[in-house]
N, C-alpha and C. Protein backbone atom coordinates (compact mmCIF):
# COMPACT_ATOMS: atom_id res chain seq x y z
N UNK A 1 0.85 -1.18 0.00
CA UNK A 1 0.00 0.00 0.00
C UNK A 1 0.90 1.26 0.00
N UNK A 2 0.85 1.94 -0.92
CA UNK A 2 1.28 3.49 -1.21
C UNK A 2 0.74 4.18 -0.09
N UNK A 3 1.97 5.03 0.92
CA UNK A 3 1.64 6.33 1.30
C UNK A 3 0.49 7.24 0.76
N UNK A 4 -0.02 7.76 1.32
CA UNK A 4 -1.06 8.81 0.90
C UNK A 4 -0.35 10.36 0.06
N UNK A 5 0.91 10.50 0.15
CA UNK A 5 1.71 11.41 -0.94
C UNK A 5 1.91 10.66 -2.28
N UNK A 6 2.55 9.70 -2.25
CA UNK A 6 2.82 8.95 -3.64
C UNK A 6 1.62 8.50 -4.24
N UNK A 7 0.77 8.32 -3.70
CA UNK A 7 -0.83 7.79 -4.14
C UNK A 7 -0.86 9.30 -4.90
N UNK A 8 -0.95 10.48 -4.15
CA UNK A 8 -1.80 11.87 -5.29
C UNK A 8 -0.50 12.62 -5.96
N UNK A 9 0.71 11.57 -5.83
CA UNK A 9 1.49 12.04 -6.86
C UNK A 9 1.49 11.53 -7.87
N UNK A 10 0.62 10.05 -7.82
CA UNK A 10 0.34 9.04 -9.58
C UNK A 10 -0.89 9.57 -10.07
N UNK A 11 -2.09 10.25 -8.69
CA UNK A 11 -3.25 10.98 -9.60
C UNK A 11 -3.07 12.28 -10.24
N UNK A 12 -1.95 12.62 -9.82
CA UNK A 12 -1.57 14.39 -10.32
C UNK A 12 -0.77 13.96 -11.94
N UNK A 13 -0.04 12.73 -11.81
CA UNK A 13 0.71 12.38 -12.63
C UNK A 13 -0.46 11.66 -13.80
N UNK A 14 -1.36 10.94 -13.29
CA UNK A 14 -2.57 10.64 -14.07
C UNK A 14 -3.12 11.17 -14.56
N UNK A 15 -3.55 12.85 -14.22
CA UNK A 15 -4.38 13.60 -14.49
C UNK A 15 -3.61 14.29 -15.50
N UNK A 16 -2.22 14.89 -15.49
CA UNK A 16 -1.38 15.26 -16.68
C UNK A 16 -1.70 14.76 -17.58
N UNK A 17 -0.89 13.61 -17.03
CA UNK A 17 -1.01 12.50 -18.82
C UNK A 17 -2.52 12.65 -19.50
N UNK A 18 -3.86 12.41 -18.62
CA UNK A 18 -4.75 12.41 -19.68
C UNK A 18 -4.91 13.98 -20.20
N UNK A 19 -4.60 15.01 -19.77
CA UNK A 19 -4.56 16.74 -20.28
C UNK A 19 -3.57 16.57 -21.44
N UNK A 20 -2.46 15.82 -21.33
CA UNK A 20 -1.33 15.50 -22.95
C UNK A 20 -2.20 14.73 -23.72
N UNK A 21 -2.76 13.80 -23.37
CA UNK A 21 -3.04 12.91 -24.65
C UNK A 21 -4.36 12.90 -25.12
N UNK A 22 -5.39 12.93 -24.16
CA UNK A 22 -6.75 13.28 -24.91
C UNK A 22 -7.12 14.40 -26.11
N UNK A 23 -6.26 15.36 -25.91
CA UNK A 23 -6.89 16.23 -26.99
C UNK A 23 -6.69 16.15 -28.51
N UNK A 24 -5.24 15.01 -28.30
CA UNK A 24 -4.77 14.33 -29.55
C UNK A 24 -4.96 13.20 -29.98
N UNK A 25 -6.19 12.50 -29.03
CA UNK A 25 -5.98 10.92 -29.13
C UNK A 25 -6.34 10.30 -30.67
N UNK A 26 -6.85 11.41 -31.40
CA UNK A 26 -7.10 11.13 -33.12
C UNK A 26 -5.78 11.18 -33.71
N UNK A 27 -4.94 11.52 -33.06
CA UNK A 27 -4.02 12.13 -34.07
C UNK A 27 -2.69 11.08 -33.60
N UNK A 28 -2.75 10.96 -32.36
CA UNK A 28 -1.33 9.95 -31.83
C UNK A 28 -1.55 9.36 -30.71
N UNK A 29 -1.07 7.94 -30.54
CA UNK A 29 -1.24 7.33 -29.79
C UNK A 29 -1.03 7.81 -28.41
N UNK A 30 -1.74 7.10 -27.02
CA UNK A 30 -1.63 7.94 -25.61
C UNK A 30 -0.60 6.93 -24.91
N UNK A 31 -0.59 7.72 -23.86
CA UNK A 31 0.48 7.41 -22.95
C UNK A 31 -0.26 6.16 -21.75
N UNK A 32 0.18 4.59 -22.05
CA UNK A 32 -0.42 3.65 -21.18
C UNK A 32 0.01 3.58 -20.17
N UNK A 33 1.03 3.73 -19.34
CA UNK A 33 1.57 3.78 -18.50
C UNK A 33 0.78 3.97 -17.21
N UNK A 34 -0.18 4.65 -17.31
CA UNK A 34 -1.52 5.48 -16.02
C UNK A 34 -1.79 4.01 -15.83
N UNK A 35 -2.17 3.10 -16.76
CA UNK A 35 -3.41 1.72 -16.72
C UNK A 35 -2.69 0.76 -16.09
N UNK A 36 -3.37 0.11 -15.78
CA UNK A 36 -3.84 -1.10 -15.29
C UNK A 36 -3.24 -2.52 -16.26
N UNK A 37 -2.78 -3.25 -16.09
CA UNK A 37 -3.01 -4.45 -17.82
C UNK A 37 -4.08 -4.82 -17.65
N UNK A 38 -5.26 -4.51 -16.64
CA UNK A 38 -6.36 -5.29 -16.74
C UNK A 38 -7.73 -3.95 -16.66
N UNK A 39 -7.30 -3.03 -17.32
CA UNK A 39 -8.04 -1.92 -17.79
C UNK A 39 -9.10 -2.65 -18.01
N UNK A 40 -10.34 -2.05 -17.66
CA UNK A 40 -11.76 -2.22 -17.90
C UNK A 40 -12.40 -1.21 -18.69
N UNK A 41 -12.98 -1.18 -19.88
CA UNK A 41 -12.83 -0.11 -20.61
C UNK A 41 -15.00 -0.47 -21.26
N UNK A 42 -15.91 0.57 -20.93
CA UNK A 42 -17.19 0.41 -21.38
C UNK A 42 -17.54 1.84 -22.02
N UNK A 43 -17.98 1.87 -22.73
CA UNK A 43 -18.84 2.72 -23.19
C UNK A 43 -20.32 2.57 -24.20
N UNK A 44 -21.03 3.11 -24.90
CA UNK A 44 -22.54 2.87 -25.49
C UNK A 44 -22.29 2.02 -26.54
N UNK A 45 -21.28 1.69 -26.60
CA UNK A 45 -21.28 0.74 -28.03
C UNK A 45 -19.92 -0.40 -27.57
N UNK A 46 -18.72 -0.34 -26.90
CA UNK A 46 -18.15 -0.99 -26.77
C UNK A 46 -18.01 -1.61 -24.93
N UNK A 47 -17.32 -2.66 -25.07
CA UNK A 47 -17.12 -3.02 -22.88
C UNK A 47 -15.64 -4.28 -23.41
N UNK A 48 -14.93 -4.03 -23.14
CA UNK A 48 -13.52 -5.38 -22.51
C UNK A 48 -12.81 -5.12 -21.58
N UNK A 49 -11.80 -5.98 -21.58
CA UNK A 49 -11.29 -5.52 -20.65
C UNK A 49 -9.39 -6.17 -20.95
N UNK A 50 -8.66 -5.50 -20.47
CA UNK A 50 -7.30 -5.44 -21.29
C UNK A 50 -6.45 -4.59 -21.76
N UNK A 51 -5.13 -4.34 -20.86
CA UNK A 51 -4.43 -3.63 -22.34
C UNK A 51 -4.20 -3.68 -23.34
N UNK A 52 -4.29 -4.76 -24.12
CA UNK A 52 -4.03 -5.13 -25.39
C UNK A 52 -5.39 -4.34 -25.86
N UNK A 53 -6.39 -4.61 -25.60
CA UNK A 53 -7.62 -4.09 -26.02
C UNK A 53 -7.70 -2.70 -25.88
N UNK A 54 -7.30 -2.30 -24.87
CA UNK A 54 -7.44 -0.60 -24.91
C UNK A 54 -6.55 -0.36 -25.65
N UNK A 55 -5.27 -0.66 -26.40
CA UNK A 55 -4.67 -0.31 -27.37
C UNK A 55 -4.96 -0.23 -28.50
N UNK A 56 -5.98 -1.38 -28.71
CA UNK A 56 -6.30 -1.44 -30.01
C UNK A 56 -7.79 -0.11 -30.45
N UNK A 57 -8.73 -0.09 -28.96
CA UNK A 57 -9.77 0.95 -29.42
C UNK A 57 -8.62 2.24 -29.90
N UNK A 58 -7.97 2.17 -28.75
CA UNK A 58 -7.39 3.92 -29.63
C UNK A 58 -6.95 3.88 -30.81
N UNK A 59 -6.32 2.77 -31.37
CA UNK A 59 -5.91 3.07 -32.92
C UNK A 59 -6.64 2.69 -33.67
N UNK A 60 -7.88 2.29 -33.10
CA UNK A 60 -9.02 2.31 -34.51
C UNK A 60 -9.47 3.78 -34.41
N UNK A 61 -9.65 4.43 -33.30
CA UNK A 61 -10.19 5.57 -33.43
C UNK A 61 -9.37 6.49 -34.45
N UNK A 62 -7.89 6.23 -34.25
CA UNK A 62 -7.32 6.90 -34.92
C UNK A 62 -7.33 6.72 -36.85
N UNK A 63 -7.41 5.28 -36.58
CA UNK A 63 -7.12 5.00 -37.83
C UNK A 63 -8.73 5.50 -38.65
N UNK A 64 -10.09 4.94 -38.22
CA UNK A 64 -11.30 5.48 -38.82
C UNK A 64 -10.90 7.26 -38.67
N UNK A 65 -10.67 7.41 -37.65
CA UNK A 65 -10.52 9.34 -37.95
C UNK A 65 -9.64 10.14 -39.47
N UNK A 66 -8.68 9.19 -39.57
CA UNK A 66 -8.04 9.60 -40.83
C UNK A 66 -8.90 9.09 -42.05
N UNK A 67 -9.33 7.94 -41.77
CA UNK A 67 -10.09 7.79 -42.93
C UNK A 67 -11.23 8.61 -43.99
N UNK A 68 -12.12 8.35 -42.51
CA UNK A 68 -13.53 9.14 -42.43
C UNK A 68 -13.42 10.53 -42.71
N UNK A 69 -12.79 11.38 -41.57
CA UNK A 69 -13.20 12.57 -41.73
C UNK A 69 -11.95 13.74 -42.34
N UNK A 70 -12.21 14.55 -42.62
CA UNK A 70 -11.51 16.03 -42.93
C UNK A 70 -10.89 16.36 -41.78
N UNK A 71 -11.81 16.66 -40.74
CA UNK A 71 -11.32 17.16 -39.53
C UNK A 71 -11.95 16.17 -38.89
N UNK A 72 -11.44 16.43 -37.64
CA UNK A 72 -12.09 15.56 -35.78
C UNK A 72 -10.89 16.32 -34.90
N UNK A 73 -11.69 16.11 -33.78
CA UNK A 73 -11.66 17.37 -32.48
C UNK A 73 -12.26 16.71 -31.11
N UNK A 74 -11.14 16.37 -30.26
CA UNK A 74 -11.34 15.90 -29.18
C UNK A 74 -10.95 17.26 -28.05
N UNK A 75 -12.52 17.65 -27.88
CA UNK A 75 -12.29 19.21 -26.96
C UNK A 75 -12.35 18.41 -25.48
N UNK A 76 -11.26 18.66 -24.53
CA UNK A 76 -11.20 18.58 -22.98
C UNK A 76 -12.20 20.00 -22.65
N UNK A 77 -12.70 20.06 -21.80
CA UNK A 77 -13.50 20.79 -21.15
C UNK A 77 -12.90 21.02 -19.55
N UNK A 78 -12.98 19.88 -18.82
CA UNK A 78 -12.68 20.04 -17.51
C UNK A 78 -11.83 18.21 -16.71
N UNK A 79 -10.91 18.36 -16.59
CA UNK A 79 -10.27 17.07 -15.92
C UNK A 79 -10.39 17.67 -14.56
N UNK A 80 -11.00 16.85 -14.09
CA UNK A 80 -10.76 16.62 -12.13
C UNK A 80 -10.68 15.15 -11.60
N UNK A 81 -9.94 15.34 -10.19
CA UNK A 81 -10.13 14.13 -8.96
C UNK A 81 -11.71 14.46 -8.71
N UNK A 82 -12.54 13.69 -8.56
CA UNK A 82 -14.05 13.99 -7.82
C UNK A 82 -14.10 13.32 -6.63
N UNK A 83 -13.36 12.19 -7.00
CA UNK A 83 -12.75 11.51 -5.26
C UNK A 83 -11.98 11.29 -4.70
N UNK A 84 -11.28 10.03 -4.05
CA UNK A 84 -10.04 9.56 -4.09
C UNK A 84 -9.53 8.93 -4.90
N UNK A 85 -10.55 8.25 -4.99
CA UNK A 85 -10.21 6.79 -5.98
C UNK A 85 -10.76 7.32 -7.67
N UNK A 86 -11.74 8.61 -7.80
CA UNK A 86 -12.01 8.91 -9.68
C UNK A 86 -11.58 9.85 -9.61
N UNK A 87 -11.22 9.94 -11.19
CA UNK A 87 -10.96 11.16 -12.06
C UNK A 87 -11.95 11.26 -13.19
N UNK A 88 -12.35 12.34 -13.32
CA UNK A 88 -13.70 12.70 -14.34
C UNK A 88 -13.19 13.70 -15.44
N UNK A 89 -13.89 13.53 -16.66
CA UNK A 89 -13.40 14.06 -17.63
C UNK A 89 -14.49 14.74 -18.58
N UNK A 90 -15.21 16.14 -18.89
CA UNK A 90 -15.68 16.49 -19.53
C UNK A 90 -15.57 16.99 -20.94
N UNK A 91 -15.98 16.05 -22.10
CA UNK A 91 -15.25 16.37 -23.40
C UNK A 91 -16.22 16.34 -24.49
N UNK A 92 -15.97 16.44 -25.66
CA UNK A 92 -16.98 17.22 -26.96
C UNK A 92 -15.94 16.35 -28.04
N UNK A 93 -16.58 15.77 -28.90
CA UNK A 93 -16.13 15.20 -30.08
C UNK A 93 -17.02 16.22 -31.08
N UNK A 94 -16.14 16.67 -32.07
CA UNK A 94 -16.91 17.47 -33.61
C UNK A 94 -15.58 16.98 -34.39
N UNK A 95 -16.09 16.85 -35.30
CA UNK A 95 -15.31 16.57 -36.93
C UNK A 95 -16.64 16.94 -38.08
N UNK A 96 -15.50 16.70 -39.14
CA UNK A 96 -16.41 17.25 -40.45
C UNK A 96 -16.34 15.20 -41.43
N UNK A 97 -16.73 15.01 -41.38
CA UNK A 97 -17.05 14.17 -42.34
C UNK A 97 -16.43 14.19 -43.54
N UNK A 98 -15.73 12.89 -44.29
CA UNK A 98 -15.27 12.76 -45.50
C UNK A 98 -16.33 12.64 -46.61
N UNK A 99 -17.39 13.16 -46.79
CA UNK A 99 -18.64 12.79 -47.57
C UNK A 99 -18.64 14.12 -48.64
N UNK A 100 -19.40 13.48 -49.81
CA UNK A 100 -19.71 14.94 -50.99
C UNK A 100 -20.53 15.43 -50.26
N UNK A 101 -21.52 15.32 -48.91
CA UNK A 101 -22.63 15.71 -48.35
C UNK A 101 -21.81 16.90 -47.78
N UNK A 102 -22.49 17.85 -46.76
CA UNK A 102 -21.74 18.12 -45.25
C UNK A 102 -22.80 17.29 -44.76
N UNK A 103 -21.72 17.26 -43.82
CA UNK A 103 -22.11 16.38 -42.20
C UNK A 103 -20.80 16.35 -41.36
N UNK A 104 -21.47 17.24 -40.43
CA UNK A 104 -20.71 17.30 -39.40
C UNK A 104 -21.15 16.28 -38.11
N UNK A 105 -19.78 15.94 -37.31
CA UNK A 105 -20.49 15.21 -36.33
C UNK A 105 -19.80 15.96 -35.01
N UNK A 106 -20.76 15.45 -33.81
CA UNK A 106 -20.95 16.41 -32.60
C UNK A 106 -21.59 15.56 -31.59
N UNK A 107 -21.17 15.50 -30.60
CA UNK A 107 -21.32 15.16 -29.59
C UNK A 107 -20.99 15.35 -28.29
N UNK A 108 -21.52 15.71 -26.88
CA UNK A 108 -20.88 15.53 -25.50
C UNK A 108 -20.81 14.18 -24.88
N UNK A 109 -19.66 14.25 -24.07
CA UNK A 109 -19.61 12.83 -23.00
C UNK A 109 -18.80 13.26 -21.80
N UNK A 110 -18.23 12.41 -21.26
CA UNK A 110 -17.79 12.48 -19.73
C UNK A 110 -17.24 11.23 -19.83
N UNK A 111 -15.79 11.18 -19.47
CA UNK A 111 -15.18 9.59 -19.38
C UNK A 111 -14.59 10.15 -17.35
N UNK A 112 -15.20 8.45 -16.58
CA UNK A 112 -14.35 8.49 -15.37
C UNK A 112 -13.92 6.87 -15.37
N UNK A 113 -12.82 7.78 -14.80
CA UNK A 113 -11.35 6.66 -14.55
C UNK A 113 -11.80 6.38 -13.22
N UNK A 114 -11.57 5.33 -12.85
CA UNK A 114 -11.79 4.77 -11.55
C UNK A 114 -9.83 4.01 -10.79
N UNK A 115 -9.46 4.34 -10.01
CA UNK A 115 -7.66 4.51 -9.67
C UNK A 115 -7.99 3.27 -8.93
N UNK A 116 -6.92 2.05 -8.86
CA UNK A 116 -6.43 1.14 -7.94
C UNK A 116 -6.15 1.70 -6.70
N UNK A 117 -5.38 0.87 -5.68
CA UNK A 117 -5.32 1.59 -4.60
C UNK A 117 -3.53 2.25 -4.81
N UNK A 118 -2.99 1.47 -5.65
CA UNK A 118 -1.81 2.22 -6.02
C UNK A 118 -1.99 3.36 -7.25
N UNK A 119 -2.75 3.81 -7.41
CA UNK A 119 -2.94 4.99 -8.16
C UNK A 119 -2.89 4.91 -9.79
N UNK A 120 -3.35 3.48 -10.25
CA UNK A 120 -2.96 3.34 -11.56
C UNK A 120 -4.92 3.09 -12.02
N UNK A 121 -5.22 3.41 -13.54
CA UNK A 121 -6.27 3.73 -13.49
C UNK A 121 -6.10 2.17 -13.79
N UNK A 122 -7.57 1.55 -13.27
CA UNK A 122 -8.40 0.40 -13.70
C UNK A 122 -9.78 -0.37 -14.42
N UNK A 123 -10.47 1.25 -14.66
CA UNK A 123 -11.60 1.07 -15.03
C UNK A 123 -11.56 2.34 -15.91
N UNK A 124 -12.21 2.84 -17.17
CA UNK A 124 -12.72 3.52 -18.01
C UNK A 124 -13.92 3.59 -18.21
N UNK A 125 -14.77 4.60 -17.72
CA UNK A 125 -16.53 4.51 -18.46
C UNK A 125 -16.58 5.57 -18.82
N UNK A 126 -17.37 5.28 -20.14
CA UNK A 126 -18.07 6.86 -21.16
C UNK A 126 -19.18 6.79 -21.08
N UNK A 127 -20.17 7.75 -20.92
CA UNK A 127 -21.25 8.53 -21.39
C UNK A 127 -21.15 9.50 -22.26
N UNK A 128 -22.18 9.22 -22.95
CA UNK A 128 -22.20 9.94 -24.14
C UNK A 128 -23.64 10.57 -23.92
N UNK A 129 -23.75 12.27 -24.68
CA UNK A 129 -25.28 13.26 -24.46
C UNK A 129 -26.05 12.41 -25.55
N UNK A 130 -26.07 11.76 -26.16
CA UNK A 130 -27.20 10.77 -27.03
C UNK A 130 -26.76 9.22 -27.36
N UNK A 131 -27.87 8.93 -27.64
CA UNK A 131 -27.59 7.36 -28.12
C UNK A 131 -27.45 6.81 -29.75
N UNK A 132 -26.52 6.09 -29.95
CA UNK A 132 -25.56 5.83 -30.80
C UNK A 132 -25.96 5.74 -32.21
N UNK A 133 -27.51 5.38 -32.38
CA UNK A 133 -28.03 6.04 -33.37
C UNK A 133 -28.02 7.38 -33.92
N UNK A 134 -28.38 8.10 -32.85
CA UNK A 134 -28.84 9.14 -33.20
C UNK A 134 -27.70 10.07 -33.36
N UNK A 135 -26.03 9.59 -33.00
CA UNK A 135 -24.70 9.84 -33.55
C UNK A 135 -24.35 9.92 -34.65
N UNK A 136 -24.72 8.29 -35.27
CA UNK A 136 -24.83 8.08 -36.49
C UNK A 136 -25.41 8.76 -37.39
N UNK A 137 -26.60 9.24 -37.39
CA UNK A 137 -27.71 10.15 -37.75
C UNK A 137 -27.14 10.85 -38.26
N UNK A 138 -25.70 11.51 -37.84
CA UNK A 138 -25.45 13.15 -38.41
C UNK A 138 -24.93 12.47 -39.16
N UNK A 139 -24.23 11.43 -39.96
CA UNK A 139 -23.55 11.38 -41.04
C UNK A 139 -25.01 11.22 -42.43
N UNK A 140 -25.49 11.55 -42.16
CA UNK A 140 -26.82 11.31 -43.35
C UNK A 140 -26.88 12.43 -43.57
N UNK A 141 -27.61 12.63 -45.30
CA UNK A 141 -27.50 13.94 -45.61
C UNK A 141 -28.77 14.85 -44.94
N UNK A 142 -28.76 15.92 -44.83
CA UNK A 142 -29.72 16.63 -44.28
C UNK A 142 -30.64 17.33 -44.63
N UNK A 143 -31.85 16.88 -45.40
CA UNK A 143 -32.71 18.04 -45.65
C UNK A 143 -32.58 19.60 -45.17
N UNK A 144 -32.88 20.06 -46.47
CA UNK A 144 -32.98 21.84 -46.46
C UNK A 144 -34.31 22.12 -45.96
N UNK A 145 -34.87 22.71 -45.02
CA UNK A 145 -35.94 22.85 -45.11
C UNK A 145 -36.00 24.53 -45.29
């Protein structure tokens, strides 16, 4: 068991790393080191559990982001401790779509990390402000009205 200094020196050190790497996570791979190897990772469309697996969601994200769109935009909003043991994350996905259409896509969520007792994260959950249809939705073309 970690001292109670070295414990909020891996969440201060946790909380960095995700302020470096989230805002780029389209663009370059993040820093694993914070995790767990037995990362628990859920959100509205995906749930495993693994580092190997959390490696692989980020470079699909990355890799569909180059594909798909023109632009994409992972906006941080607000990183905090909310407890001892979470860290909470308020963030906004927008990109423009690779389509002859426009379609832009847009969304809010909130990812919390849930910390071991040695300060390494072990759990990942997302919420997302709609459901995964209705995400999808914006890539369709849009009536003029």
């Amino acid at each position: 068991m970690l001292i109670e200094a070295e414990y909020q020196n891996r969440v201060e050190n946790a909380i960095a790393t995700l302020q470096n790497d989230l805002p780029t996570l389209f663009e370059r791979d993040i820093d694993y080191s914070i995790y767990t190897g037995e990362i628990e990772f859920k959100d509205p469309v995906n749930e495993f559990k693994g580092k190997f697996n959390y490696r692989i969601i980020f470079w699909t994200l990355r890799f569909h982001a180059a594909l798909f769109f023109t632009q994409i935009f992972f906006d941080v909003h607000r990183i905090e401790q909310t407890a001892k043991e979470t860290i909470r994350v308020e963030w906004t996905v927008r990109g423009r779509l690779r389509l002859p259409w426009e379609a832009n896509l847009f969304f809010n969520g909130d990812s919390t990390y849930t910390l071991t007792p040695e300060g390494f994260i072990d759990r990942h959950r997302d919420t997302w402000d709609r459901k995964p249809i209705e995400i999808l939705k914006q890539f369709l073309p849009q009536s003029k009205s």
